[in-house]
Structure formats: structure tokens, C-alpha cells
PDB file of N, CA and C in Angstrom:
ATOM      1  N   UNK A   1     -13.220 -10.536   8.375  1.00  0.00           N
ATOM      2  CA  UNK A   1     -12.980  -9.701   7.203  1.00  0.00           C
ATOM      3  C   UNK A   1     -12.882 -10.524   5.918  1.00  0.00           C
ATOM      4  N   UNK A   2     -13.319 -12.162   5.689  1.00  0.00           N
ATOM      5  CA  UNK A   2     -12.483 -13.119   4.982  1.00  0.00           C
ATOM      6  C   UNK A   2     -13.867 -12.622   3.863  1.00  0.00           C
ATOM      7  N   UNK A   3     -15.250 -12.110   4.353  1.00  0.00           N
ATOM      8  CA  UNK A   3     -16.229 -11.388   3.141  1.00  0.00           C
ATOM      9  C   UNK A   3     -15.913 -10.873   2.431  1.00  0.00           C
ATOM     10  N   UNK A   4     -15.156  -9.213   2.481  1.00  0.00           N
ATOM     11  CA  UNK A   4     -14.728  -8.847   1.820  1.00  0.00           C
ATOM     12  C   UNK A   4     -14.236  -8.683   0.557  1.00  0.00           C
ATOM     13  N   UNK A   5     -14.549  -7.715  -0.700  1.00  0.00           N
ATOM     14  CA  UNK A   5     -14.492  -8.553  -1.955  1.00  0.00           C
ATOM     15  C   UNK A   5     -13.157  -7.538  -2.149  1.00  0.00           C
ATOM     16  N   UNK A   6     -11.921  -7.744  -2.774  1.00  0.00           N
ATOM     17  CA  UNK A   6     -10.889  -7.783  -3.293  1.00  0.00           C
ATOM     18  C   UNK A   6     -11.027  -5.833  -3.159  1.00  0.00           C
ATOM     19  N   UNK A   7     -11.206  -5.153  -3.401  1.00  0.00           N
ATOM     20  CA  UNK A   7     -12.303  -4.612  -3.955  1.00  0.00           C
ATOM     21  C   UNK A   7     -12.214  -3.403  -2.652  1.00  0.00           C
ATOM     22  N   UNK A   8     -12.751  -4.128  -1.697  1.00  0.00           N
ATOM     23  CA  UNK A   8     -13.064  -3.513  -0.357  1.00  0.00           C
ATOM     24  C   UNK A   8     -11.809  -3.379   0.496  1.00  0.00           C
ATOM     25  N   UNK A   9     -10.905  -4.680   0.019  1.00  0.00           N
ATOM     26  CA  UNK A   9      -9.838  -5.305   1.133  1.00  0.00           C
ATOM     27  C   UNK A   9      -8.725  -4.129   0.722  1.00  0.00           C
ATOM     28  N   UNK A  10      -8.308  -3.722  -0.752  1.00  0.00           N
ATOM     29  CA  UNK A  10      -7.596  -2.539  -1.194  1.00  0.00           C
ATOM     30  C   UNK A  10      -8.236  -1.666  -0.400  1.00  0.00           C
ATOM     31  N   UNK A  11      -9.237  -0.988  -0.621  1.00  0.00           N
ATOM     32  CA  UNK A  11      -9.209   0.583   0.104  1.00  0.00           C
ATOM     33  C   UNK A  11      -9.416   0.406   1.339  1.00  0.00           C
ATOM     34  N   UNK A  12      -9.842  -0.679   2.114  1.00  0.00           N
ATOM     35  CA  UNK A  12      -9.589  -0.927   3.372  1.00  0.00           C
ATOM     36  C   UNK A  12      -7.354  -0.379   3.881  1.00  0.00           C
ATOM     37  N   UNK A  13      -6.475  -1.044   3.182  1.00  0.00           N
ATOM     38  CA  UNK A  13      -5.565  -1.009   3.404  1.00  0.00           C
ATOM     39  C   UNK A  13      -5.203   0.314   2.641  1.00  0.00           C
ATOM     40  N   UNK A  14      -5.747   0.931   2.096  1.00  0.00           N
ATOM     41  CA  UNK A  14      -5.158   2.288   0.970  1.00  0.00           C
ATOM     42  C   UNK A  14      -5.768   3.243   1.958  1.00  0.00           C
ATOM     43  N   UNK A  15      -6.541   3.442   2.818  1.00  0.00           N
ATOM     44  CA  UNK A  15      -7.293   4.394   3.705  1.00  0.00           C
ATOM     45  C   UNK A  15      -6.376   3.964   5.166  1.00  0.00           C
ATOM     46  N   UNK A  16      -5.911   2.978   5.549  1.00  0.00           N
ATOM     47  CA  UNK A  16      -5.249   2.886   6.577  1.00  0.00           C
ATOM     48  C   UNK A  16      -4.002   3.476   6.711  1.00  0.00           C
ATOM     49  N   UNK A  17      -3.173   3.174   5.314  1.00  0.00           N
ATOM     50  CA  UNK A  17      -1.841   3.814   4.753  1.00  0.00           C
ATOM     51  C   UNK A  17      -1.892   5.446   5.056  1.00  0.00           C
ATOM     52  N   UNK A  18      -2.849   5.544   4.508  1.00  0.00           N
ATOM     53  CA  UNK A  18      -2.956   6.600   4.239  1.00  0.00           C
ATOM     54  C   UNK A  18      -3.528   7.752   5.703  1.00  0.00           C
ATOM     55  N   UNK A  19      -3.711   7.033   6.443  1.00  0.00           N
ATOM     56  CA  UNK A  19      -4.137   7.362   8.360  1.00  0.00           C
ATOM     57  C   UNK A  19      -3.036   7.287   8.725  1.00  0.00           C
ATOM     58  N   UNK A  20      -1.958   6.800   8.499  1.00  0.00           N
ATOM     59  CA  UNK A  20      -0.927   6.290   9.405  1.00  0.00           C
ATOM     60  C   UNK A  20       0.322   7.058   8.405  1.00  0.00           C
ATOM     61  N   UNK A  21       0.002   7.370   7.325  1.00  0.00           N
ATOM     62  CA  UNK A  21       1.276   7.950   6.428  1.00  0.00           C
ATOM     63  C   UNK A  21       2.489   7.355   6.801  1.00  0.00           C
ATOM     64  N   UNK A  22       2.608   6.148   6.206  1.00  0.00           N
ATOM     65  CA  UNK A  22       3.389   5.458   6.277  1.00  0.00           C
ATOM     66  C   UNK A  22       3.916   4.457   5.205  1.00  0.00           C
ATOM     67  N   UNK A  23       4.816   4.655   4.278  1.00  0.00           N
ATOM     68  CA  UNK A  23       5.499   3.829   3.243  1.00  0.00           C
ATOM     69  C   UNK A  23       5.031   2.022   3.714  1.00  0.00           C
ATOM     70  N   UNK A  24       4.860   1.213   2.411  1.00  0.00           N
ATOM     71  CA  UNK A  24       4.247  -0.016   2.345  1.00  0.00           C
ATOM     72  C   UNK A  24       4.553  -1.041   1.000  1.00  0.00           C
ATOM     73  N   UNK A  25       5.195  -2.375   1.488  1.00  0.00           N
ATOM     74  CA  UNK A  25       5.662  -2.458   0.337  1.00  0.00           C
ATOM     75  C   UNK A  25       4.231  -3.181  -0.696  1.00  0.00           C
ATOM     76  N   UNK A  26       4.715  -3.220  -1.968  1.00  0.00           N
ATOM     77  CA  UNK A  26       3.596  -4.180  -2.743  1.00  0.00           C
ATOM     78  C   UNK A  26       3.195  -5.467  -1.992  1.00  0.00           C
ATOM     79  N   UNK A  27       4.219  -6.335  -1.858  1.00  0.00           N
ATOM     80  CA  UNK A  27       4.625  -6.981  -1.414  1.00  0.00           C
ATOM     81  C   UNK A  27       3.898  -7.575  -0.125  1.00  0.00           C
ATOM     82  N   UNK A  28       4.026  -6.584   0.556  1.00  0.00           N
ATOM     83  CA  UNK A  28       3.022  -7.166   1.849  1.00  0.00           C
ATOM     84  C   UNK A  28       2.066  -6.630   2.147  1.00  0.00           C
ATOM     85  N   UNK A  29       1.217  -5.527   1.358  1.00  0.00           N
ATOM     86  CA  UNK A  29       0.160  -5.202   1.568  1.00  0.00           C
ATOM     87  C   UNK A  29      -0.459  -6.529   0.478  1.00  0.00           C
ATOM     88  N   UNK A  30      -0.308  -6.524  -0.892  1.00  0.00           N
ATOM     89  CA  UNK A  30      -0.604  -7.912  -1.443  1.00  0.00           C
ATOM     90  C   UNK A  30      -1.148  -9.229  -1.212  1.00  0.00           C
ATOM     91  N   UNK A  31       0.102  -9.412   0.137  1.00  0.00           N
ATOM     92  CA  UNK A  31       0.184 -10.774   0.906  1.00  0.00           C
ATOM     93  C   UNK A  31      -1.065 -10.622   1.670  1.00  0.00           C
ATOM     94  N   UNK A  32      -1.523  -9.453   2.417  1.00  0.00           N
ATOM     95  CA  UNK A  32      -2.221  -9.245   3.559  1.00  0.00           C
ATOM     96  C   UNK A  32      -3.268  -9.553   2.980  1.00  0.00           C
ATOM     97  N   UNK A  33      -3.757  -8.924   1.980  1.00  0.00           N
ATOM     98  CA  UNK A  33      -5.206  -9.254   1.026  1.00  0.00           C
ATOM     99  C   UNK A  33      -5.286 -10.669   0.886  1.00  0.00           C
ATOM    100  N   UNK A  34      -3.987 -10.959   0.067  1.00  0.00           N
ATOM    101  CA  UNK A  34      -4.175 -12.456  -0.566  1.00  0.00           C
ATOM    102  C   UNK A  34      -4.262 -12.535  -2.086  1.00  0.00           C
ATOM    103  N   UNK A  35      -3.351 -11.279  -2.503  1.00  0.00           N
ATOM    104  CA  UNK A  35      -3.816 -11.620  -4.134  1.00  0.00           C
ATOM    105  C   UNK A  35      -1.879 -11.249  -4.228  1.00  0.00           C
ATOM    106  N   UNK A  36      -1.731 -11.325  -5.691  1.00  0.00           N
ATOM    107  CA  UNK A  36      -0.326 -11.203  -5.783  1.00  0.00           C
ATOM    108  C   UNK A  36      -0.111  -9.572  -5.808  1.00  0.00           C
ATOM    109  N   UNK A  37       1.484  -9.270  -6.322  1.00  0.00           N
ATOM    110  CA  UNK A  37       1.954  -7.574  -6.291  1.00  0.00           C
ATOM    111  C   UNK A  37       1.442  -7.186  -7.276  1.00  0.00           C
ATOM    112  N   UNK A  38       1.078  -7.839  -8.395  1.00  0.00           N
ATOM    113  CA  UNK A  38       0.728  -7.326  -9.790  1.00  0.00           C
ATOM    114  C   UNK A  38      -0.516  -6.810  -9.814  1.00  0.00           C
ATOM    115  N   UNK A  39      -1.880  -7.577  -9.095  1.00  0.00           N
ATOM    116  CA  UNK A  39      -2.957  -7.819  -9.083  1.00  0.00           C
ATOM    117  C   UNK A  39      -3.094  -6.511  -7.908  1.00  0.00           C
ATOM    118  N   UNK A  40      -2.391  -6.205  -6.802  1.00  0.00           N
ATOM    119  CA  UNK A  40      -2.432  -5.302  -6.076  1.00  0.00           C
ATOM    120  C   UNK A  40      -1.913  -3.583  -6.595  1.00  0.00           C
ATOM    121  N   UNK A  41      -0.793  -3.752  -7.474  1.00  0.00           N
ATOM    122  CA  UNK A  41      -0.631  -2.428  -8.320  1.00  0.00           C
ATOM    123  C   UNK A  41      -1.754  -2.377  -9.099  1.00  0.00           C
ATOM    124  N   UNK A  42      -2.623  -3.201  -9.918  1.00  0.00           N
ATOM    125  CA  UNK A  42      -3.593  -2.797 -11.090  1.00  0.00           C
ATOM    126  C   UNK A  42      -4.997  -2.416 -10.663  1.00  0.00           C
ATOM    127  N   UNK A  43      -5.160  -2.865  -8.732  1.00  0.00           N
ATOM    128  CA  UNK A  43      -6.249  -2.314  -8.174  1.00  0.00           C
ATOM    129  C   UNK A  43      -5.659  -1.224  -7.504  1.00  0.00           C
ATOM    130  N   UNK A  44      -4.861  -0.581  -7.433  1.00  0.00           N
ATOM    131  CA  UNK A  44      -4.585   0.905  -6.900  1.00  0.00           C
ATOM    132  C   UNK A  44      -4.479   1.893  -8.243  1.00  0.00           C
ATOM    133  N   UNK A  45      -5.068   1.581  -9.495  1.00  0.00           N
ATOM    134  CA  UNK A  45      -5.092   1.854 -10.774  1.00  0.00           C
ATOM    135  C   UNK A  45      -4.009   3.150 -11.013  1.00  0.00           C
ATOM    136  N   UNK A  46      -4.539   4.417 -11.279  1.00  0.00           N
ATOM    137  CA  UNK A  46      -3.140   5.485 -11.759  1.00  0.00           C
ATOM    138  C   UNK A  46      -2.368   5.700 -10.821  1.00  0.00           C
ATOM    139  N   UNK A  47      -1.353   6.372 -11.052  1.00  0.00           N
ATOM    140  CA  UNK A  47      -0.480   7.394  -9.768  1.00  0.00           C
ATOM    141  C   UNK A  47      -1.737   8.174  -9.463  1.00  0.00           C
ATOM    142  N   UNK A  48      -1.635   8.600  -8.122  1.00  0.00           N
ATOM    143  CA  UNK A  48      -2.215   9.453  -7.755  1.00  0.00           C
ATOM    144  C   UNK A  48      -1.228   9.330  -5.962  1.00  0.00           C
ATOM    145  N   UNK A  49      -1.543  10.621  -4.859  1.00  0.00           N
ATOM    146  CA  UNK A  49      -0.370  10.319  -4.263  1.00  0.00           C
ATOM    147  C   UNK A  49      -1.067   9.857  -3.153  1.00  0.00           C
ATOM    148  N   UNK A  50      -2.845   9.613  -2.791  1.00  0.00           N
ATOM    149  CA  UNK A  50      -3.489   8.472  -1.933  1.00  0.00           C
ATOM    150  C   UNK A  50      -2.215   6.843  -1.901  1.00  0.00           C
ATOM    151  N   UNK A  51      -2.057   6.768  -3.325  1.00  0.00           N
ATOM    152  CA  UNK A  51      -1.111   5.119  -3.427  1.00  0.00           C
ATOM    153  C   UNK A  51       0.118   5.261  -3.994  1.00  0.00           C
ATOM    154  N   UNK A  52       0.645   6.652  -3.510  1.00  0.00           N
ATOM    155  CA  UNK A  52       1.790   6.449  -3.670  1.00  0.00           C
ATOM    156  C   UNK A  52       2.977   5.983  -2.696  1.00  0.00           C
ATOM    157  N   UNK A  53       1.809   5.071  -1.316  1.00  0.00           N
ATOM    158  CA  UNK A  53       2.763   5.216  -0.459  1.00  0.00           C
ATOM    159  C   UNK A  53       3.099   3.349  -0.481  1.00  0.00           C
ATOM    160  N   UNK A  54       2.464   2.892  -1.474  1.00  0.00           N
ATOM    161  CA  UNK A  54       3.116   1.896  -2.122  1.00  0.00           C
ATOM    162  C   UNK A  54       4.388   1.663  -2.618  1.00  0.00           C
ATOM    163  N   UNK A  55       5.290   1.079  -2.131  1.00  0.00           N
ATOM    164  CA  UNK A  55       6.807   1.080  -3.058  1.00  0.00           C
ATOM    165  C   UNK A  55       7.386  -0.340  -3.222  1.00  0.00           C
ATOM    166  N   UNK A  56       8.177  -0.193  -4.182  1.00  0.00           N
ATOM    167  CA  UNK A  56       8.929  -1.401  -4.465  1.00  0.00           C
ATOM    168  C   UNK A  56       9.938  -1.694  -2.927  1.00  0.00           C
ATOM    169  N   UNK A  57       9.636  -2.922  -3.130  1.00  0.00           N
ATOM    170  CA  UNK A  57      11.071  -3.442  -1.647  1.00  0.00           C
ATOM    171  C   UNK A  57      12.497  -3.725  -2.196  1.00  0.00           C
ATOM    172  N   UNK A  58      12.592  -2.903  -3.155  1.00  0.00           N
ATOM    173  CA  UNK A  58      14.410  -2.841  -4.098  1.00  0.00           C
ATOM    174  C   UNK A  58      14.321  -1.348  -3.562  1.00  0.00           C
ATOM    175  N   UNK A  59      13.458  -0.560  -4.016  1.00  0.00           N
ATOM    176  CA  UNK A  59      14.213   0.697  -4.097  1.00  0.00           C
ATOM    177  C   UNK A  59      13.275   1.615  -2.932  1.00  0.00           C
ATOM    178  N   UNK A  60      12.366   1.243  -2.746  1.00  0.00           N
ATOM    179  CA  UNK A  60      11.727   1.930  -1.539  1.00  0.00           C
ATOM    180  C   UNK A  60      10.770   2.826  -1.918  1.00  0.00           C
ATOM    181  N   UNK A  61      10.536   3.303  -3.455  1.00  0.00           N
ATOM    182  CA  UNK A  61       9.781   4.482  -4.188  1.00  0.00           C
ATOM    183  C   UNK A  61       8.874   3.459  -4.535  1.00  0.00           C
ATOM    184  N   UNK A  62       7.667   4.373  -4.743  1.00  0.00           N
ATOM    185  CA  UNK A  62       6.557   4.442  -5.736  1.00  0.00           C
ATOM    186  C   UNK A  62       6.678   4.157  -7.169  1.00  0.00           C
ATOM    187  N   UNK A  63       6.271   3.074  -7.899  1.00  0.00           N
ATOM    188  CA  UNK A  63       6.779   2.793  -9.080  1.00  0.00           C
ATOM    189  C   UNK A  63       6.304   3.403 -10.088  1.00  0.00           C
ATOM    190  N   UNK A  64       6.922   4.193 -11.020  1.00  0.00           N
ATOM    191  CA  UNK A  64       5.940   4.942 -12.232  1.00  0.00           C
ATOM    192  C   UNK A  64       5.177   6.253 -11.856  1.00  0.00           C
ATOM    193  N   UNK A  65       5.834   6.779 -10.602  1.00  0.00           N
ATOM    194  CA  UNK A  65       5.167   7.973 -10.178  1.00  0.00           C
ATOM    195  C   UNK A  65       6.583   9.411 -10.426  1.00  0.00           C
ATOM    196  N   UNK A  66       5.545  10.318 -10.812  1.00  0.00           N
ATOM    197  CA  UNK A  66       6.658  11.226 -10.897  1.00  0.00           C
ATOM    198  C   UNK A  66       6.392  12.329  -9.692  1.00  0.00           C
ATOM    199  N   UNK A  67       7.163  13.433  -9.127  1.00  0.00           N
ATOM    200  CA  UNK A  67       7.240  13.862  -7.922  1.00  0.00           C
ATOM    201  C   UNK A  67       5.730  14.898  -7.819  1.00  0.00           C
ATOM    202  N   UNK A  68       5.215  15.054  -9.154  1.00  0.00           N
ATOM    203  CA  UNK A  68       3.866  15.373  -8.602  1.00  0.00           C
ATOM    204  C   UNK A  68       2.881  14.724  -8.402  1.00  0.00           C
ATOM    205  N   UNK A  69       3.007  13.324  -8.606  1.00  0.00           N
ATOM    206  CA  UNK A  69       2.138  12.295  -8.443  1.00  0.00           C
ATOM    207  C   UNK A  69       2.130  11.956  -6.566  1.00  0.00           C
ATOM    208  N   UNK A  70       3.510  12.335  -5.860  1.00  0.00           N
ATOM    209  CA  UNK A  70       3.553  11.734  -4.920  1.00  0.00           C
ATOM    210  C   UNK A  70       3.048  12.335  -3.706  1.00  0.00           C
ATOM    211  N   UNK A  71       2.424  11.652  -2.778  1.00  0.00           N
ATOM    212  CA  UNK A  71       2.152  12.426  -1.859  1.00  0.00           C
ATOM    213  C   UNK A  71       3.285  13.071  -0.941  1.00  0.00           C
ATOM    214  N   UNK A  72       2.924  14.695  -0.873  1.00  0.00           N
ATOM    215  CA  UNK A  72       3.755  15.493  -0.314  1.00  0.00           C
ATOM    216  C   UNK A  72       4.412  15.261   1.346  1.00  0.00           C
ATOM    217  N   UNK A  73       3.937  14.346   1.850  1.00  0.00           N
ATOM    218  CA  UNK A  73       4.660  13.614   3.405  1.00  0.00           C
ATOM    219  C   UNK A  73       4.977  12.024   3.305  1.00  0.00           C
ATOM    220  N   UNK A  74       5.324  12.103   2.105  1.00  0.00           N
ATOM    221  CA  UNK A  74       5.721  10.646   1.625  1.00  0.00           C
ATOM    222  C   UNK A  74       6.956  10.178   2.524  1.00  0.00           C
ATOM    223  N   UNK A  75       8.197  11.487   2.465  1.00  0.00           N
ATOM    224  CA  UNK A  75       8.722  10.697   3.261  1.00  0.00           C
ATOM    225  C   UNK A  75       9.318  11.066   4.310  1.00  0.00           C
ATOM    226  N   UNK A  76       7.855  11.343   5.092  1.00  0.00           N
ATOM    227  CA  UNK A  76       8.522  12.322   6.549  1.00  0.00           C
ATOM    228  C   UNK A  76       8.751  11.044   7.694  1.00  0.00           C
ATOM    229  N   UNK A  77       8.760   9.890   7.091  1.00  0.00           N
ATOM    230  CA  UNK A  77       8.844   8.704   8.407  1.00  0.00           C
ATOM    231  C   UNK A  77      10.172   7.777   7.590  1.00  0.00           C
ATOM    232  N   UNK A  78      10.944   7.354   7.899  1.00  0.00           N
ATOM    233  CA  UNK A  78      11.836   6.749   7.126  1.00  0.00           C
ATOM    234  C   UNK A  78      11.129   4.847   6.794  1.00  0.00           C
ATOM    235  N   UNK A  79      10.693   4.597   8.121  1.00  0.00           N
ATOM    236  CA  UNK A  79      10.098   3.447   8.294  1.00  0.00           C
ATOM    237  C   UNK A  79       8.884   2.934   7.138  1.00  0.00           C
ATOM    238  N   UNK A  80       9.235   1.662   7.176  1.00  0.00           N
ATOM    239  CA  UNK A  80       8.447   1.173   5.879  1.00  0.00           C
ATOM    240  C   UNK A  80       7.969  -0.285   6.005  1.00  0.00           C
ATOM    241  N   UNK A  81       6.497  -0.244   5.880  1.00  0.00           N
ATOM    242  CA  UNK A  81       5.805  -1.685   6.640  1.00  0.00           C
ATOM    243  C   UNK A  81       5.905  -2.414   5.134  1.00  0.00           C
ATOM    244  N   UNK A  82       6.989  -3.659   5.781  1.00  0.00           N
ATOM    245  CA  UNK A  82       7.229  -4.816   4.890  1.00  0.00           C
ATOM    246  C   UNK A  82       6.439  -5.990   5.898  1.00  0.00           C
ATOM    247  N   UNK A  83       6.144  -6.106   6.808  1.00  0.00           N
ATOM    248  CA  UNK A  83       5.530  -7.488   6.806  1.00  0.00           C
ATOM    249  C   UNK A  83       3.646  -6.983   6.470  1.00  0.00           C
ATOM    250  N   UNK A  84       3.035  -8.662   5.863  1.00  0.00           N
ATOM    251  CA  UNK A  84       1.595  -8.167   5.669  1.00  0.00           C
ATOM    252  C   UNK A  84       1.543  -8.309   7.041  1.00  0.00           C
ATOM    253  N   UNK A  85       1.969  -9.158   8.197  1.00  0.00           N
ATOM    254  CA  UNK A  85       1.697  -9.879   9.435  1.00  0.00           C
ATOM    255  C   UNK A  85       0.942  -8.318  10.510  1.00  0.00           C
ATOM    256  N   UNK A  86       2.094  -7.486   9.868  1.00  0.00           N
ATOM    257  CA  UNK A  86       1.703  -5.834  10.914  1.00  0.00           C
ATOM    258  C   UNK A  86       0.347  -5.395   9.957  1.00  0.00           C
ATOM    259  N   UNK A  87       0.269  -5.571   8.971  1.00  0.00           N
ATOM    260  CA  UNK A  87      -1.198  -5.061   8.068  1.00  0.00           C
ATOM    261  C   UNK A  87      -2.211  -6.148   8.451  1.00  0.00           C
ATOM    262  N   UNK A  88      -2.541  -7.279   8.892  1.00  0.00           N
ATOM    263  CA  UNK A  88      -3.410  -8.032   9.171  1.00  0.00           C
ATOM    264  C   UNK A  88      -3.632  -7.893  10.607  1.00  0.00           C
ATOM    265  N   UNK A  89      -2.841  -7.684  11.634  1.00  0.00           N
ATOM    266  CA  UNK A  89      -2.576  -7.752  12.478  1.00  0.00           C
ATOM    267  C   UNK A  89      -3.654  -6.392  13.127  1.00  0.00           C
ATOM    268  N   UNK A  90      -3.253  -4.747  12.253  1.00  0.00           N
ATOM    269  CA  UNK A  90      -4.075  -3.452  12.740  1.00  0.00           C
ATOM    270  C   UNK A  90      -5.197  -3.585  12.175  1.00  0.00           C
ATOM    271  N   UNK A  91      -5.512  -4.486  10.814  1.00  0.00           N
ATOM    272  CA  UNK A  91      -6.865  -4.372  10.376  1.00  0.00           C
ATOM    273  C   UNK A  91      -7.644  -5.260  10.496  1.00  0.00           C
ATOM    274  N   UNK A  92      -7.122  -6.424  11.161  1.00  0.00           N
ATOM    275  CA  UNK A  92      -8.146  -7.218  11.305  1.00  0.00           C
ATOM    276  C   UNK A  92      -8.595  -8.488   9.847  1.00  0.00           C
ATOM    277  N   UNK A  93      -7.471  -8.151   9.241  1.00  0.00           N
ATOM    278  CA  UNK A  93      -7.675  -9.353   8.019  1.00  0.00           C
ATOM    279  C   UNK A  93      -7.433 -10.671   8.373  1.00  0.00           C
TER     280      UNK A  93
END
């Protein structure tokens, strides 16, 4: 998967999130790619609630999203993938 352009490696992990509806921090979806949290919020560009299952690892929410931005089974799982190790691990990065 090391081809992959930056690009691909986001909606690769934004389409998986989003299969598995499951909360994810910046943090280690970031790590999993290989780019930083900043560089990973500015390629998931607006709220929308596909990436809202992105959250800060302080507070557990979606940053800058308001409750219609969020996706409506946001938080039917309490669980929340902080290592990239489990995101490299199902996708193959």
C-alpha cells in the first residue's frame, strides 16, 4: 500500500471508518498514513458526518462540527480506535 498517494491513503481509511462506524482519533489514523493530525484534518476538508467520526483524543468529539454536521450513529459504539497499529493492521498499510 506504501504507492498510494496521500490522497488515496485518507479515503482508504475514511471509507473503512465509515464500514465499521466506529469513532477514530486524528491522531492515529494520521500516524497510520504517515502524515501529521493537522495535515490529516485539512485532507478530510469540511464537516460533513462521512469524517465526523474523527475526534480529538482530549475530548472524544469531532472538532468544529455542529450536531448536524455529525453523523447520526456517531455514537452508538462507545469504543474508539486510538492505535494507528489496529488501522494498519485491517488495511493493510
Amino acid at each position: 500500500m506504501e504507492y498510494l498517494r496521500v490522497e488515496e491513503k485518507v479515503t482508504l481509511v475514511v471509507n473503512y471508518i465509515n464500514e465499521v462506524k466506529t469513532r477514530c482519533t486524528f491522531n492515529a489514523a494520521a500516524e497510520a498514513i504517515g502524515i501529521t493530525p493537522q495535515a490529516f484534518k485539512k485532507e478530510l476538508g469540511k464537516p460533513r458526518p462521512e469524517a465526523s467520526w474523527f475526534v480529538s483524543t482530549t475530548t472524544s468529539e469531532p472538532i468544529g462540527y455542529t450536531d448536524e454536521d455529525k453523523h447520526p450513529e456517531l455514537y452508538r459504539i462507545t469504543r474508539i480506535i486510538t492505535s494507528a497499529k489496529v488501522l494498519k493492521r485491517n488495511l493493510g498499510l
